[in-house]
Protein backbone atom coordinates (compact mmCIF):
# COMPACT_ATOMS: atom_id res chain seq x y z
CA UNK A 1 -7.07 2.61 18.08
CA UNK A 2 -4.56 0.94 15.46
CA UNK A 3 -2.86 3.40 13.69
CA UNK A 4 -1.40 1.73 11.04
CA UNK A 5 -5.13 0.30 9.97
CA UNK A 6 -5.91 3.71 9.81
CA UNK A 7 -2.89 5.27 7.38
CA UNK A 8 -3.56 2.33 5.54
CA UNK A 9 -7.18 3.11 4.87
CA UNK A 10 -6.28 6.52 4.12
CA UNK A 11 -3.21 5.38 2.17
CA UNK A 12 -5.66 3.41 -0.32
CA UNK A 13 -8.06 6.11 -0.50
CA UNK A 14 -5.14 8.38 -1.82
CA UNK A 15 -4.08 5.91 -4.36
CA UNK A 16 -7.84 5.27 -5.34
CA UNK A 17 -8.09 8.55 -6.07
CA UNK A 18 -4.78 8.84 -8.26
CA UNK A 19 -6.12 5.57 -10.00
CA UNK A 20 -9.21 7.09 -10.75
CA UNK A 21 -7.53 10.00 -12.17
CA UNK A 22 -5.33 7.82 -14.49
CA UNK A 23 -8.99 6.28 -15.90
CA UNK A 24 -9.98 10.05 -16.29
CA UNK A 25 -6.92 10.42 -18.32
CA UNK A 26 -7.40 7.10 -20.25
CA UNK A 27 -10.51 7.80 -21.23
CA UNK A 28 -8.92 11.26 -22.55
CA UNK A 29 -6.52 9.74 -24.69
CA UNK A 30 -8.10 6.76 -26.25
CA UNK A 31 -9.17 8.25 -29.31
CA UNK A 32 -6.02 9.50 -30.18
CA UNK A 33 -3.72 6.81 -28.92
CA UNK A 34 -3.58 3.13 -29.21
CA UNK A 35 -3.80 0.77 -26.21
CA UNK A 36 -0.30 -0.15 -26.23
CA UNK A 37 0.41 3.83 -26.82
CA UNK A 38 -1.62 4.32 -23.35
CA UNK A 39 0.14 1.20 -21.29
CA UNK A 40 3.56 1.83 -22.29
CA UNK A 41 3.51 6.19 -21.81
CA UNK A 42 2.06 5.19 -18.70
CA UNK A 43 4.50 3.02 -17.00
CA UNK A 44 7.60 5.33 -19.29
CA UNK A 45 6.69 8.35 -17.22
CA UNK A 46 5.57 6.80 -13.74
CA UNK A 47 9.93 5.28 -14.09
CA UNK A 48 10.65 9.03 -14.82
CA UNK A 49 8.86 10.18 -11.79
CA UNK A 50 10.24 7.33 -9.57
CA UNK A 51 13.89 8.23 -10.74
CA UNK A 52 14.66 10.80 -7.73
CA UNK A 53 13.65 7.81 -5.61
CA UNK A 54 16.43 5.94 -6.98
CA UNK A 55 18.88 9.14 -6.36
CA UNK A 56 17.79 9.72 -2.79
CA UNK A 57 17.83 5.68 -1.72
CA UNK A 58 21.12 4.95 -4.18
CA UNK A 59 22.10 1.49 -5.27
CA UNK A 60 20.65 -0.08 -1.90
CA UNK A 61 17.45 0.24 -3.22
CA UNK A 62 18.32 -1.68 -6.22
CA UNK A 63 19.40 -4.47 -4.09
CA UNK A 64 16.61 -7.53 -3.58
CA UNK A 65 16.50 -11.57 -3.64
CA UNK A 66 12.80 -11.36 -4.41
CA UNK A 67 13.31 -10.44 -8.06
CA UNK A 68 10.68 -13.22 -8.87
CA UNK A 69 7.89 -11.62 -7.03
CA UNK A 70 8.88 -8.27 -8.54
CA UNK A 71 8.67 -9.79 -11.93
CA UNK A 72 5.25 -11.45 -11.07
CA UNK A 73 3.89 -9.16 -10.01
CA UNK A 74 4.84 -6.78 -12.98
CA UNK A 75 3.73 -9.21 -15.39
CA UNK A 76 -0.10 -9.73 -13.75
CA UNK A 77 0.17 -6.08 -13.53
CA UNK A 78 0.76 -5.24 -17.04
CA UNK A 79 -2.26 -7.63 -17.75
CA UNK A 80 -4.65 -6.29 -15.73
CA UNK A 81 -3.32 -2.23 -17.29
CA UNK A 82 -4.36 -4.12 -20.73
CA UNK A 83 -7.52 -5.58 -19.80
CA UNK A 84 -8.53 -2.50 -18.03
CA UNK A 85 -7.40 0.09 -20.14
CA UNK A 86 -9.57 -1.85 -23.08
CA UNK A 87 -12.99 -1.60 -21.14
CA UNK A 88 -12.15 2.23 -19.95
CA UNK A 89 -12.27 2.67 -23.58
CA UNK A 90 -15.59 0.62 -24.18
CA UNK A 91 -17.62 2.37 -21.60
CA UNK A 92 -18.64 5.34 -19.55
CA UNK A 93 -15.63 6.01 -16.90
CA UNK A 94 -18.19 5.27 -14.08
CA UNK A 95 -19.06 1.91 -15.17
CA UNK A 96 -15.23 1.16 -16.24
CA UNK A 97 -14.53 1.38 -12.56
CA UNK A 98 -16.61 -1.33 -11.30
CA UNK A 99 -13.48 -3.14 -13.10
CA UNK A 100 -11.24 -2.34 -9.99
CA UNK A 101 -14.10 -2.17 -7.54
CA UNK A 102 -14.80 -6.16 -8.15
CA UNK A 103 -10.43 -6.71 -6.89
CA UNK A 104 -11.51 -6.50 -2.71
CA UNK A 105 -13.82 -9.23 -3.11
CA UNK A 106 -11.51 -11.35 -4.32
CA UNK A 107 -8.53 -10.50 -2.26
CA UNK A 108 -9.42 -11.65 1.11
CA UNK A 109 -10.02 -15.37 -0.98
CA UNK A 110 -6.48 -14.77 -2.25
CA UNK A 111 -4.77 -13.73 1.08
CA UNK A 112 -6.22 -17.24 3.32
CA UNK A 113 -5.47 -19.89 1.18
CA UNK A 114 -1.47 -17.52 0.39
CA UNK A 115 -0.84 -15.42 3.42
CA UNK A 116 -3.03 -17.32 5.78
CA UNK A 117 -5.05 -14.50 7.01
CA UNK A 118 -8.40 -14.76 7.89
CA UNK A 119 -11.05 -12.12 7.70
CA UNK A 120 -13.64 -11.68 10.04
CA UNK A 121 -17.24 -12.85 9.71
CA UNK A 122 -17.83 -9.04 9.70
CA UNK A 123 -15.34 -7.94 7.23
CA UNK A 124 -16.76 -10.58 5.04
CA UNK A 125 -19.96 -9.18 5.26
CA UNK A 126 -18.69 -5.91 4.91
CA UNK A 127 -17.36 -6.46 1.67
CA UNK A 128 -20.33 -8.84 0.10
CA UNK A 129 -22.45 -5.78 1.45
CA UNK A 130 -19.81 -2.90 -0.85
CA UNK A 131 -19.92 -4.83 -3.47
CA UNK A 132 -23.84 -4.62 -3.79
CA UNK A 133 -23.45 -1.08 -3.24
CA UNK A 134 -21.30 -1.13 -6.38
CA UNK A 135 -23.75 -2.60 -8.12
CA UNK A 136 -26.37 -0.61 -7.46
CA UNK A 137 -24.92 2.64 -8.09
CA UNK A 138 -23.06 2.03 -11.25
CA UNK A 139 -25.02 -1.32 -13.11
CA UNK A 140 -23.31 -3.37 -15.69
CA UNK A 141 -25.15 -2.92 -19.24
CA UNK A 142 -26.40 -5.36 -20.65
CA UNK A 143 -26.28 -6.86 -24.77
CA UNK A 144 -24.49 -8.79 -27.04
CA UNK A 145 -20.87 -7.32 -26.25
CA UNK A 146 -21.42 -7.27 -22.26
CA UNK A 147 -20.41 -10.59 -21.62
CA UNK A 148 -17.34 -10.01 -23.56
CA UNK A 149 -16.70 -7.19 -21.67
CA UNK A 150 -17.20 -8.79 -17.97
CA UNK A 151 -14.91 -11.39 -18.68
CA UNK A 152 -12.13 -8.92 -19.71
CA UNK A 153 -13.28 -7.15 -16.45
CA UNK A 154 -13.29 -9.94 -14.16
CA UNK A 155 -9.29 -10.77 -15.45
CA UNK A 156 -8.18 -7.62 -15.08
CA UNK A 157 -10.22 -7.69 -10.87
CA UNK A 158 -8.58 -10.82 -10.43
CA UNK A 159 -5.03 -10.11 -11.57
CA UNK A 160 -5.52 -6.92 -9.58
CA UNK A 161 -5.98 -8.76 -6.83
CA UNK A 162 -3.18 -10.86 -6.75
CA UNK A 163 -0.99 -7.85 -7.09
CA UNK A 164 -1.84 -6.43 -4.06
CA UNK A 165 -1.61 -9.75 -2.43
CA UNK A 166 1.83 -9.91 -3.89
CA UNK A 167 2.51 -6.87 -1.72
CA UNK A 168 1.49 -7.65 1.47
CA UNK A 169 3.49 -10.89 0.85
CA UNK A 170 7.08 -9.23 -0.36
CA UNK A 171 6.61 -6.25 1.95
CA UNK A 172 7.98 -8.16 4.58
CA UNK A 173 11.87 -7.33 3.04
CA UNK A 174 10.86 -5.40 0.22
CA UNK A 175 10.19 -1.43 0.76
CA UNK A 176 7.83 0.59 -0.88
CA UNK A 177 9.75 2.82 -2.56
CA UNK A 178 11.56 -0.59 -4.00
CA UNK A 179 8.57 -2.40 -5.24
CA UNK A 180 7.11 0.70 -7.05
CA UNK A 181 10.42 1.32 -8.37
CA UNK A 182 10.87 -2.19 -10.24
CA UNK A 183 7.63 -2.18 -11.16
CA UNK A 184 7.91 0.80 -13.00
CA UNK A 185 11.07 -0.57 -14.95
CA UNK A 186 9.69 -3.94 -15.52
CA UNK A 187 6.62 -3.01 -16.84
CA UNK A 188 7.80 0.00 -18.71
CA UNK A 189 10.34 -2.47 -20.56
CA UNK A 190 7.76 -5.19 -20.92
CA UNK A 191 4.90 -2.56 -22.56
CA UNK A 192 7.61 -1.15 -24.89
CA UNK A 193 7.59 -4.55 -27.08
CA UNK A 194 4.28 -3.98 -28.91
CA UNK A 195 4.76 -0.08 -29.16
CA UNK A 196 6.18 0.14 -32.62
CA UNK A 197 3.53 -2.49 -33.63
CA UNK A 198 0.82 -0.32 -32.93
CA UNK A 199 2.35 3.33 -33.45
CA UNK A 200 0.38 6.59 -34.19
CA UNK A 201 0.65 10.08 -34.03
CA UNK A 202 -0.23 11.78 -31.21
CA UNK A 203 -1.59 15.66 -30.69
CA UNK A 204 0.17 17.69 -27.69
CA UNK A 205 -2.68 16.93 -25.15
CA UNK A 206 -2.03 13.12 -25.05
CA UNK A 207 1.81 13.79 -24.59
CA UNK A 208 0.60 16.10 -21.32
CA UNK A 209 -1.90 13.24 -20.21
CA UNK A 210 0.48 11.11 -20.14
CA UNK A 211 2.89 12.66 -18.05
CA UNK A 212 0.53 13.77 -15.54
CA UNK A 213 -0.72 9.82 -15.97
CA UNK A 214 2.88 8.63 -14.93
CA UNK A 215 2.68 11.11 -11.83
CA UNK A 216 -1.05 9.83 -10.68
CA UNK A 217 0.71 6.13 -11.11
CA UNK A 218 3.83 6.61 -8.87
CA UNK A 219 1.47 8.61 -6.57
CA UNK A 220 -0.86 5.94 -6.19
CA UNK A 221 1.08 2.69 -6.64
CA UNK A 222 3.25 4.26 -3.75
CA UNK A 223 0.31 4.71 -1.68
CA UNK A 224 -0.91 1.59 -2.57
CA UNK A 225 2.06 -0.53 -1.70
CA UNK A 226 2.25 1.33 2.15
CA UNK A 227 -1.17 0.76 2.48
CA UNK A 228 -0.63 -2.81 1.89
CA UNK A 229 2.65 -2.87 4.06
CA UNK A 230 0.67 -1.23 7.13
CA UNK A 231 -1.94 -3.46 7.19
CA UNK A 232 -3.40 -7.18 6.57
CA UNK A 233 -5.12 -6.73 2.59
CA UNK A 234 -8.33 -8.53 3.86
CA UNK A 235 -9.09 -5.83 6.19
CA UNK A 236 -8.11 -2.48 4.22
CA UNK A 237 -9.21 -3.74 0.71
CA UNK A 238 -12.93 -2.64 1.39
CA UNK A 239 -11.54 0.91 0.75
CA UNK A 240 -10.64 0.27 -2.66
CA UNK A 241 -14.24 0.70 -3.45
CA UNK A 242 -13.98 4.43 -3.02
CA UNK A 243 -12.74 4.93 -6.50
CA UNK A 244 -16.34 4.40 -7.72
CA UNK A 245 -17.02 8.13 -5.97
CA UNK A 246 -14.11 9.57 -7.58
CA UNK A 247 -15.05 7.99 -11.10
CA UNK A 248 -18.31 9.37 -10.39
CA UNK A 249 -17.14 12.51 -10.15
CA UNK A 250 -14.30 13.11 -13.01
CA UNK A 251 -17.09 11.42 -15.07
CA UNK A 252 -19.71 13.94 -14.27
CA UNK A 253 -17.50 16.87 -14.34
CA UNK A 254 -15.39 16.06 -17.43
CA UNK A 255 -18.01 13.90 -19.61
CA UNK A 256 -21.23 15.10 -18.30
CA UNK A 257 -22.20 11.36 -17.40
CA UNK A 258 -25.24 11.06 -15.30
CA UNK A 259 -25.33 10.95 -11.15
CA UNK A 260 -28.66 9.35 -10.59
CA UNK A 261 -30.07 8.77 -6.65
CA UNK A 262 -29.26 4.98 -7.47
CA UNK A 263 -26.03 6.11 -7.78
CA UNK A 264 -26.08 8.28 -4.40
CA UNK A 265 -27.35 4.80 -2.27
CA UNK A 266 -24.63 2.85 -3.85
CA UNK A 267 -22.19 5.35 -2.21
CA UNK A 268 -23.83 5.19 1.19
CA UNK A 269 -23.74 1.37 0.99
CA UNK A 270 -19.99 1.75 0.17
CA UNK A 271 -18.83 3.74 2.92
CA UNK A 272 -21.12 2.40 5.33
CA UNK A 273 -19.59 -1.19 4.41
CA UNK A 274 -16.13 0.28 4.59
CA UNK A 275 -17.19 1.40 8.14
CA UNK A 276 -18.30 -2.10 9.46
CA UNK A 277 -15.79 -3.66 8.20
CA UNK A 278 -12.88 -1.84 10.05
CA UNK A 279 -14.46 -0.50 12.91
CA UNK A 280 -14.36 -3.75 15.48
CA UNK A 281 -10.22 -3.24 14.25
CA UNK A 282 -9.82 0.43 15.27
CA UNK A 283 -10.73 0.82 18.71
């Protein structure tokens, strides 16, 4: 058995779980805040959380030559947050999902032709197999505004996916507690600039989802970047489908959103892709 495929797995189902939680909380607060509101509270309290980080690791961990990647990487970051945060508020948090479910077929195109790793004929299949599952437990509606809304989808997947290709390529030099850090400043600073454009008041429960928000983030984009430094992106990426269960779940539980049986062979697809996919790598 590789053990580091396997923390990584788990790793990524942590921080799926912690992203799903932040679309929970999204979806919470996007009738009383604006979508610059959401972004920049988001990434303001994630830096607050990440500040003992900076206490226990001291200046060291301020210390990089890779400030380019860390900048890139904030920047297609803060785009996807936009892109994504927009369509949580457009549909049911289910279907919003499939936003970051579409990222790990995309990634293992990303990591060849940039970090010159090659997934298996079974890992491919793997993931062409989760992402039907996907589809057939949470379908995209369809109508005039859908199309709209799959192309805002698809740039959010994408940039999603070249973040966590960014990670695997800087984690080399760059630790995790490092890369979550600047990209909590950088994006915290760069979200700030529209802020007073689009200001509003907001009641007491969006100031308390948003600092639980900034926890889930630091949680998960800490889990996320070890994931990605234990092991190659096109083999551990399948796993990023499991936030479709969790959305599943806060949706249900929270919004009363349907679970049909569609939704329950979608799941098995999921996980049963997840399991091909690795299982030739752990043993």
């Amino acid at each position: 058995m590789q053990p580091n495929l396997l923390k990584g797995a788990l790793l990524l189902l942590l921080a799926e779980a912690s992203f799903a939680g932040i679309g929970a909380l999204v979806k919470l607060t996007s009738d009383s805040a604006s979508n610059a509101q959401v972004v920049f509270f988001r990434n303001f309290f994630a830096l607050l959380v990440m500040l003992p980080w900076l206490w226990v690791h001291g200046k060291q961990l301020l210390y990089t030559k890779r400030w380019y990647l860390h900048l890139s990487r904030s920047v297609t970051g803060i785009i996807s947050m936009y892109c994504f945060f927009y369509v949580i508020s457009q549909l049911p948090l289910a279907q919003a999902m499939v936003v970051l479910l579409m990222s790990p077929f995309i990634v293992p195109l990303i990591a060849k032709y940039w970090l010159k790793e090659t997934a298996s004929r079974l890992t491919l299949f793997g993931i062409a197999l989760g992402f039907g599952g996907v589809l057939l437990a949470l379908p995209v509606a369809s109508g005039g505004g859908a199309f709209y809304l799959f192309l805002i989808a698809l740039l959010s997947a994408v940039l999603v996916a070249v973040t966590k290709t960014t990670i695997r390529y800087m984690s080399d030099t760059e630790p995790a507690a490092r890369i979550v850090f600047y990209f909590s400043l950088l994006t915290a600073i760069i979200s700030f600039v529209p802020v007073p454009f689009y200001w509003q008041e907001l009641p007491a429960i969006a100031w308390w989802a948003f600092a639980f928000m900034g926890i889930l983030a630091a949680v998960g984009q800490m889990a996320m970047t070890k994931a990605y430094a234990l092991a190659p992106a096109s083999d551990i990426g399948i796993w990023t489908y499991s936030s479709v269960i969790f959305a599943g779940l806060f949706g249900y539980l929270f919004w009363s959103e349907p679970v049909t049986m569609s939704w329950f062979a979608g799941v098995a697809i999921i996980f049963y892709a997840g399991y091909i996919s690795t299982r030739q790598r752990l043993w």
